[in-house]
Protein backbone atom coordinates (compact mmCIF):
# COMPACT_ATOMS: atom_id res chain seq x y z
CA UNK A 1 -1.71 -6.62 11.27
CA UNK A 2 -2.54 -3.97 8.74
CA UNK A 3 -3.55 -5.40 5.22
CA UNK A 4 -4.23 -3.15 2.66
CA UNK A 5 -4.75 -5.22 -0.84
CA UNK A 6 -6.55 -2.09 -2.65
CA UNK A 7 -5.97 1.57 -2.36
CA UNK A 8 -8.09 3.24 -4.53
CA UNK A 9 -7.60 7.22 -5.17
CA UNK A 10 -9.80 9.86 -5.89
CA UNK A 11 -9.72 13.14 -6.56
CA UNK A 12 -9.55 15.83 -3.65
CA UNK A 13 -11.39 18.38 -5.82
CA UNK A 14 -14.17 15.70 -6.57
CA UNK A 15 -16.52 14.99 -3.62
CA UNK A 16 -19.07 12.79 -5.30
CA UNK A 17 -15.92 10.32 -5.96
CA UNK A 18 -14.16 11.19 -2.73
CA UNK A 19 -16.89 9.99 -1.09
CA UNK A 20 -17.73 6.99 -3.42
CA UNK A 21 -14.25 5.70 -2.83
CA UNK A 22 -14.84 6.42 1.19
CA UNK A 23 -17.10 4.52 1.44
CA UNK A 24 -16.28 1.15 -1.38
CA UNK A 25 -14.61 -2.16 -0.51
CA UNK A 26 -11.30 -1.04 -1.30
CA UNK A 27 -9.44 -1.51 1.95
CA UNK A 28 -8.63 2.53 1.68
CA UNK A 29 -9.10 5.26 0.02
CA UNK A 30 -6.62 8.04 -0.81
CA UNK A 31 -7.52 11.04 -1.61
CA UNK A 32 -5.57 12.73 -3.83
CA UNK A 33 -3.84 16.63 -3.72
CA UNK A 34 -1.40 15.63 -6.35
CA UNK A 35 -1.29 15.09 -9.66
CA UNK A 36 -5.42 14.58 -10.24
CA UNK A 37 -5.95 18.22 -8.76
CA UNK A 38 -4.45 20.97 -11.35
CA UNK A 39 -2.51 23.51 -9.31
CA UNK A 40 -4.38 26.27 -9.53
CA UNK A 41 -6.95 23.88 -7.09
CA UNK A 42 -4.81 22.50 -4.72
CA UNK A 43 -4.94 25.19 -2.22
CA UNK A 44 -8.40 25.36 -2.86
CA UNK A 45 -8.94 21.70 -2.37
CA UNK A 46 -7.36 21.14 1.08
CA UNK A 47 -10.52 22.53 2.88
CA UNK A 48 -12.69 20.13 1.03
CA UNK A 49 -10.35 16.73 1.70
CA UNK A 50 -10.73 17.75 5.67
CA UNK A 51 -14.11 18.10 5.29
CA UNK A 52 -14.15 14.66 3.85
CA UNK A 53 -12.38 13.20 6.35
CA UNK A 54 -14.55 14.43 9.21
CA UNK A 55 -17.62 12.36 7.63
CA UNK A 56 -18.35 8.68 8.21
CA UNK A 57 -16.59 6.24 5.89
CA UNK A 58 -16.36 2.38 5.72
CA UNK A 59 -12.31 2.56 5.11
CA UNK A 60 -9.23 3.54 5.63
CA UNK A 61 -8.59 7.40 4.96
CA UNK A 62 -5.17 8.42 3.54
CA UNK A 63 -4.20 11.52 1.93
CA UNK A 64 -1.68 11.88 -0.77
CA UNK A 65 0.25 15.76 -0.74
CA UNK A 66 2.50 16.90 -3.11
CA UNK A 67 6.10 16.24 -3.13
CA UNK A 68 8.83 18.09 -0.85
CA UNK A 69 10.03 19.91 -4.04
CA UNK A 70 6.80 21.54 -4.60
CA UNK A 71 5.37 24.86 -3.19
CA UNK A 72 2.09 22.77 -1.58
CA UNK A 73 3.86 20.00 0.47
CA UNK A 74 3.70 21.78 3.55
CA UNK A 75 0.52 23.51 3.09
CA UNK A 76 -1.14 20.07 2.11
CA UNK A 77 0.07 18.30 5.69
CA UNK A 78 -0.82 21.30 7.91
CA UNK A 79 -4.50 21.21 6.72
CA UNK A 80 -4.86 17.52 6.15
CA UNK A 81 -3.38 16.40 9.47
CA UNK A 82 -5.97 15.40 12.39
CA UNK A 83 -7.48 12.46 14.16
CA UNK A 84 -9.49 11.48 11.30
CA UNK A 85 -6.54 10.58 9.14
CA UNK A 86 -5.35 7.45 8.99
CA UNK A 87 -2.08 7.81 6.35
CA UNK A 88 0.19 10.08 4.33
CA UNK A 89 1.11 9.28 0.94
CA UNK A 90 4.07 11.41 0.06
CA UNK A 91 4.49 11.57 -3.85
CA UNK A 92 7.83 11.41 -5.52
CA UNK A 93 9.85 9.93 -2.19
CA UNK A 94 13.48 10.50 -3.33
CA UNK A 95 15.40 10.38 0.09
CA UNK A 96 15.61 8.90 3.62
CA UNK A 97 15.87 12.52 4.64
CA UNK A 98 12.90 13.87 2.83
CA UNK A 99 11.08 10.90 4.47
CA UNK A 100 12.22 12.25 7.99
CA UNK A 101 11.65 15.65 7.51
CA UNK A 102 7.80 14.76 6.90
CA UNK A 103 7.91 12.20 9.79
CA UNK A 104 8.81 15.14 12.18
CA UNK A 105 6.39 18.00 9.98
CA UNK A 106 3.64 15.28 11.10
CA UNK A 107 4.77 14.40 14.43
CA UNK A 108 4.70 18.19 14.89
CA UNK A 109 1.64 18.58 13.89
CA UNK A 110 -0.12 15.69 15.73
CA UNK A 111 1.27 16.90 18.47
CA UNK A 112 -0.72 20.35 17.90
CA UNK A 113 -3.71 18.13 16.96
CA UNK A 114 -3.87 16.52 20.83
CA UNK A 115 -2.67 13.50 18.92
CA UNK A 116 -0.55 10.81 19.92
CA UNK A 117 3.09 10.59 17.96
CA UNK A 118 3.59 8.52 15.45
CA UNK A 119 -0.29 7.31 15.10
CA UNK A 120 -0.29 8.53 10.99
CA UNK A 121 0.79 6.07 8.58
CA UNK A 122 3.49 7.66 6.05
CA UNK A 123 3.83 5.56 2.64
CA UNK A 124 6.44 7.12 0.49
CA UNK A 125 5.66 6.67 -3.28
CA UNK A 126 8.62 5.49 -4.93
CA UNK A 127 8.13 6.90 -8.38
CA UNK A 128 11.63 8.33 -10.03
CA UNK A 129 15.31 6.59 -10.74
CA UNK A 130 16.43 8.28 -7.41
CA UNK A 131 13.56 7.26 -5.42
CA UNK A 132 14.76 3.78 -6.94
CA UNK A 133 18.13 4.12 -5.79
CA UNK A 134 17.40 5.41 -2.50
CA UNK A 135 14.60 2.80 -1.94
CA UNK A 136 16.67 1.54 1.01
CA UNK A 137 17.02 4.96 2.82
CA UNK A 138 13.56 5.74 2.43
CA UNK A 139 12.52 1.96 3.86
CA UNK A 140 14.28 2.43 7.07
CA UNK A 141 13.68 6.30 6.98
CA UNK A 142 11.64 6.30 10.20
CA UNK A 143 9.04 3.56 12.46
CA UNK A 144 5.75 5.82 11.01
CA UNK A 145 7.12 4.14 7.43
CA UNK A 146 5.19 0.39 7.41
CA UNK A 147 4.83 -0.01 3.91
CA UNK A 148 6.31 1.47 0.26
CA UNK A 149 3.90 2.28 -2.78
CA UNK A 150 5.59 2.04 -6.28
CA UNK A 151 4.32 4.30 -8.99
CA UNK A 152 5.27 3.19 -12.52
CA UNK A 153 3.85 6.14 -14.58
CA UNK A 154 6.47 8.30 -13.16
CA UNK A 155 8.96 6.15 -12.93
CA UNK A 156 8.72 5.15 -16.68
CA UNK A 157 8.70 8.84 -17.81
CA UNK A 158 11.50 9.66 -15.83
CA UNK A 159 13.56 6.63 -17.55
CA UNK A 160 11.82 8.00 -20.89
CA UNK A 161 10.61 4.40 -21.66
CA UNK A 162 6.85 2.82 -22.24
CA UNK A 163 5.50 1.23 -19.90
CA UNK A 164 3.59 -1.85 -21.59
CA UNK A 165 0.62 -4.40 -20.20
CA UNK A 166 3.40 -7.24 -19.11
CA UNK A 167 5.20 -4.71 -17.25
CA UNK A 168 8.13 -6.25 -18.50
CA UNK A 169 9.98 -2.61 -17.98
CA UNK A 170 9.46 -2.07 -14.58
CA UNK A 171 9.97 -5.57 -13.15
CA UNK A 172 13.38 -4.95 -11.81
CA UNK A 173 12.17 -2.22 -9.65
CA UNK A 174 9.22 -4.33 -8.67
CA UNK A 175 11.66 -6.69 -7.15
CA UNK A 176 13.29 -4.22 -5.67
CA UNK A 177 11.25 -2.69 -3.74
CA UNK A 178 9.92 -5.80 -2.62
CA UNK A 179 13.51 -6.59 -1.33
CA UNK A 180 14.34 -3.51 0.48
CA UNK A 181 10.90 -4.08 2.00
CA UNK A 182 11.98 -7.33 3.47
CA UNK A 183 15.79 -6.07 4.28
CA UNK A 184 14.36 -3.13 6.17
CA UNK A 185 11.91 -5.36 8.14
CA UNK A 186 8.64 -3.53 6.94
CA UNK A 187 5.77 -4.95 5.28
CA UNK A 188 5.56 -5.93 1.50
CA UNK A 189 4.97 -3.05 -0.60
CA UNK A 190 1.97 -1.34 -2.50
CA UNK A 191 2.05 -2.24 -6.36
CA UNK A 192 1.37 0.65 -9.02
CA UNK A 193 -1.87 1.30 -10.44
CA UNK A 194 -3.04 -0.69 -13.76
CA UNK A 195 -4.47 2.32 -16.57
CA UNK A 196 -6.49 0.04 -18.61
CA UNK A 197 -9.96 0.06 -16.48
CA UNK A 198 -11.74 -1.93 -18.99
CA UNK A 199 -9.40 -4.88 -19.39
CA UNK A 200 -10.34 -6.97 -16.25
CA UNK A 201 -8.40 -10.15 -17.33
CA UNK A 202 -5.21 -8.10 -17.68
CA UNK A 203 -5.12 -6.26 -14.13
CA UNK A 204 -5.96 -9.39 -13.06
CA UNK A 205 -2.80 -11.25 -14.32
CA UNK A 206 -0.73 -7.77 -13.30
CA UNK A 207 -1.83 -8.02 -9.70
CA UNK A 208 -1.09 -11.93 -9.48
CA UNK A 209 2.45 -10.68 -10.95
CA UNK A 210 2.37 -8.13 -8.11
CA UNK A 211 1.58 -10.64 -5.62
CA UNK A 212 4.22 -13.35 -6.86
CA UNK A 213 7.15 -10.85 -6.24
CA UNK A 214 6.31 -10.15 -3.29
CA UNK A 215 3.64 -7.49 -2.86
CA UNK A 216 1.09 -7.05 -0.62
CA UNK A 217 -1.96 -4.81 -2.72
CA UNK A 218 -1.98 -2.65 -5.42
CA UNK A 219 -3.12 1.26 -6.33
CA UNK A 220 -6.40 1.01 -8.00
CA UNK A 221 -7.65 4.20 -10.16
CA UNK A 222 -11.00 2.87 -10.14
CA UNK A 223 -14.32 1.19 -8.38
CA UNK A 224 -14.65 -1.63 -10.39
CA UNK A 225 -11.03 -2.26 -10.44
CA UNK A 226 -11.03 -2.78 -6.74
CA UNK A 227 -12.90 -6.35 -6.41
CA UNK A 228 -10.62 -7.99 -9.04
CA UNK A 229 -7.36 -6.52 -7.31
CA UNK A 230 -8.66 -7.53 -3.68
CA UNK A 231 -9.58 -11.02 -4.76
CA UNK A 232 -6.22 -11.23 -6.28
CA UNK A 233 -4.28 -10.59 -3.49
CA UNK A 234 -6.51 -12.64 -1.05
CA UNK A 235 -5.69 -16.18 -0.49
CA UNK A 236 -7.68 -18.83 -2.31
CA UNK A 237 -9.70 -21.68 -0.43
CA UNK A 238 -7.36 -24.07 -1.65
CA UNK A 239 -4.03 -22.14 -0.84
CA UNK A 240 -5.52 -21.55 2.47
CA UNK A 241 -6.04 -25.36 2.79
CA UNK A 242 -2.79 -26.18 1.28
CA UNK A 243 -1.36 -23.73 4.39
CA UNK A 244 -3.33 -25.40 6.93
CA UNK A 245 -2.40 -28.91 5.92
CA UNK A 246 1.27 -27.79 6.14
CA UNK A 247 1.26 -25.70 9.65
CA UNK A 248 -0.51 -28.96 11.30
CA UNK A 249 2.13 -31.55 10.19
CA UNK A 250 5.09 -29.23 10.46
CA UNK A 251 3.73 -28.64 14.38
CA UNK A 252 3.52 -32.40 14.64
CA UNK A 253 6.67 -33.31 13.19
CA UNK A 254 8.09 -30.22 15.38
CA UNK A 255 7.11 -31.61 18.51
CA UNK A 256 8.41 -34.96 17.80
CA UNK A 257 12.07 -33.18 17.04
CA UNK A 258 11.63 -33.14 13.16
CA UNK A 259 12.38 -29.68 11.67
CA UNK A 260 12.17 -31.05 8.01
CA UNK A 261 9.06 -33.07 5.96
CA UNK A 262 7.24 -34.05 2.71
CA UNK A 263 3.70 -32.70 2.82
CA UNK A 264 2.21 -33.80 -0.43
CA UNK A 265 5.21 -34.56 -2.21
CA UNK A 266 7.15 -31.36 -1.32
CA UNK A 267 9.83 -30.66 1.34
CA UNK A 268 8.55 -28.38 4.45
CA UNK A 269 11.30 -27.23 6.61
CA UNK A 270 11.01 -23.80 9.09
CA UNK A 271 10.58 -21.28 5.80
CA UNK A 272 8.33 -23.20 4.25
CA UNK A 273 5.93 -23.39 7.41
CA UNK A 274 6.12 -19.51 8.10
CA UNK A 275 4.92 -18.64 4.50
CA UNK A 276 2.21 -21.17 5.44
CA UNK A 277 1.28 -19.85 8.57
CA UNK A 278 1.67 -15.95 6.99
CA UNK A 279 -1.05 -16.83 4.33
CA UNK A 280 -3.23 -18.10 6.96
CA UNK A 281 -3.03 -15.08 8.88
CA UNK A 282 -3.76 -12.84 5.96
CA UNK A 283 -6.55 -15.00 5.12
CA UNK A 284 -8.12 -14.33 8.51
CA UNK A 285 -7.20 -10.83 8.61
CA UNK A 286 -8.65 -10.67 4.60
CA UNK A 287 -11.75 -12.05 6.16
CA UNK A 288 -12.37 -9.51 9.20
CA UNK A 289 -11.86 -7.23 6.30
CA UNK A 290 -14.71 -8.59 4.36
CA UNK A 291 -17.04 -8.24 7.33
CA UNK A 292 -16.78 -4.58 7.00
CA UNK A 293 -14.44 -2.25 8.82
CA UNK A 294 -10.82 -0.76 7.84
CA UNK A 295 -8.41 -3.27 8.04
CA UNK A 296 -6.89 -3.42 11.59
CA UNK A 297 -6.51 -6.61 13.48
């Protein structure tokens, strides 16, 4: 199990922040070729993100290259692909055939690398009205997909609309991406970053939002935005012992032949006992996190 609550970017052309976000309790970092690196860098700056990624880090490393429709897409995966990479993010996903074409660029050149196929994550950001429409294509575009990342900056402009604090314009595709995510059979997707870094309380409430419709972690644009964000997407003590209490009378009442209780007041059938049990496990997994480590169980 792979949880990744907080992904926070920094710059590729920035190395102080590179490696401050490297090395911080977000559960990765992504460094960034796109839109924080002004073009006339980004050729300059691919030498410095591999050198980054070659030096010791407490996270998760992942990358994020310019879109297909730009002149640096390829350029950015031939120099940032290698053993020390851990993911992909591919700005401005528009297609399940876009998605494949960079699934077999990366393929191709892991298999260059002595690397095994398939090892590098690939999350597509979802970030225009046709990345939106095509968010089912691009789900079930290939098995290196695992997860979707929503950007609402882009997506916003692209609608020409304003994107406000309650995210009140953006929470149809919220939902879904969160449903594709499901319907394709990959894991919940990766929420859009919060601009305000000094207003705690609201990124708070916007990454509980997240989490209620179905998200699994959110884009984070900055260090102390990353221990709100991952408590917000961790399970509480309680909701953890609210789980537990659950999963041990459902398996009671299952081996007795009952497939439907109360617990507390409230009816637990067979859904009701796997979102117990899946809190649990990200609880655990949450926990090995905390220890230290990039977040593979």
């Amino acid at each position: 199990m792979l949880v990744i609550r907080t992904l926070l970017f920094a710059p590729g052309n920035n190395a102080r922040r590179v490696e401050k976000a490297l090395n911080s309790n977000a559960d990765a970092a992504i460094i960034d070729l796109e839109d924080s690196v002004p073009n006339a860098e980004k050729e300059a700056t691919r030498p410095l993100v591999r050198q980054a990624l070659s030096q010791g880090r407490r996270n998760l490393a992942y990358v994020r290259v310019n879109g297909l429709t730009t002149p640096w897409a390829f350029g950015d995966l031939k120099a940032v692909v290698c053993p020390q990479l851990d993911g992909i993010v591919l700005a401005k996903a528009e297609s399940g055939e876009a998605v494949r074409l960079v699934d077999w660029l990366v393929g191709a050149l892991e298999r260059e690398a002595g690397m095994t196929r398939g090892r590098i994550d690939l999350i597509p950001l979802v970030e225009t009205a046709r990345g939106l429409a095509n968010a089912e294509e691009i789900a079930a575009a290939c098995p290196r997909v695992k997860h979707l990342a929503f950007g609402a900056g882009d997506y916003t402009t692209d609608l020409g609309i304003n994107l406000s604090k309650e995210g009140t314009e953006i929470f149809y595709a919220r939902s879904r991406l969160a449903a594709v995510s499901c319907a394709a059979g990959i894991d919940p997707p990766i929420d859009t970053v919060f601009l305000d870094i000094r207003d705690t309380e609201a990124l708070t409430a916007d990454a509980c939002m997240a989490r209620r419709l179905g998200f699994q972690g959110k884009l984070v644009i900055h260090p102390d935005q990353v221990a709100p964000v991952n408590e917000a997407f961790t399970p509480g003590t309680e909701e953890v012992a609210q789980a537990q209490e659950i999963v041990n009378a459902f398996e009671q009442a299952e081996a007795q032949g009952v497939g439907a209780i109360q617990v507390g007041g409230r009816l637990v059938d067979y859904p009701i006992a796997r979102h117990a049990r899946r809190i649990l496990a990200l609880a655990e997994v949450a926990a090995k996190v905390a220890g230290g480590g990039p977040g593979h169980d």
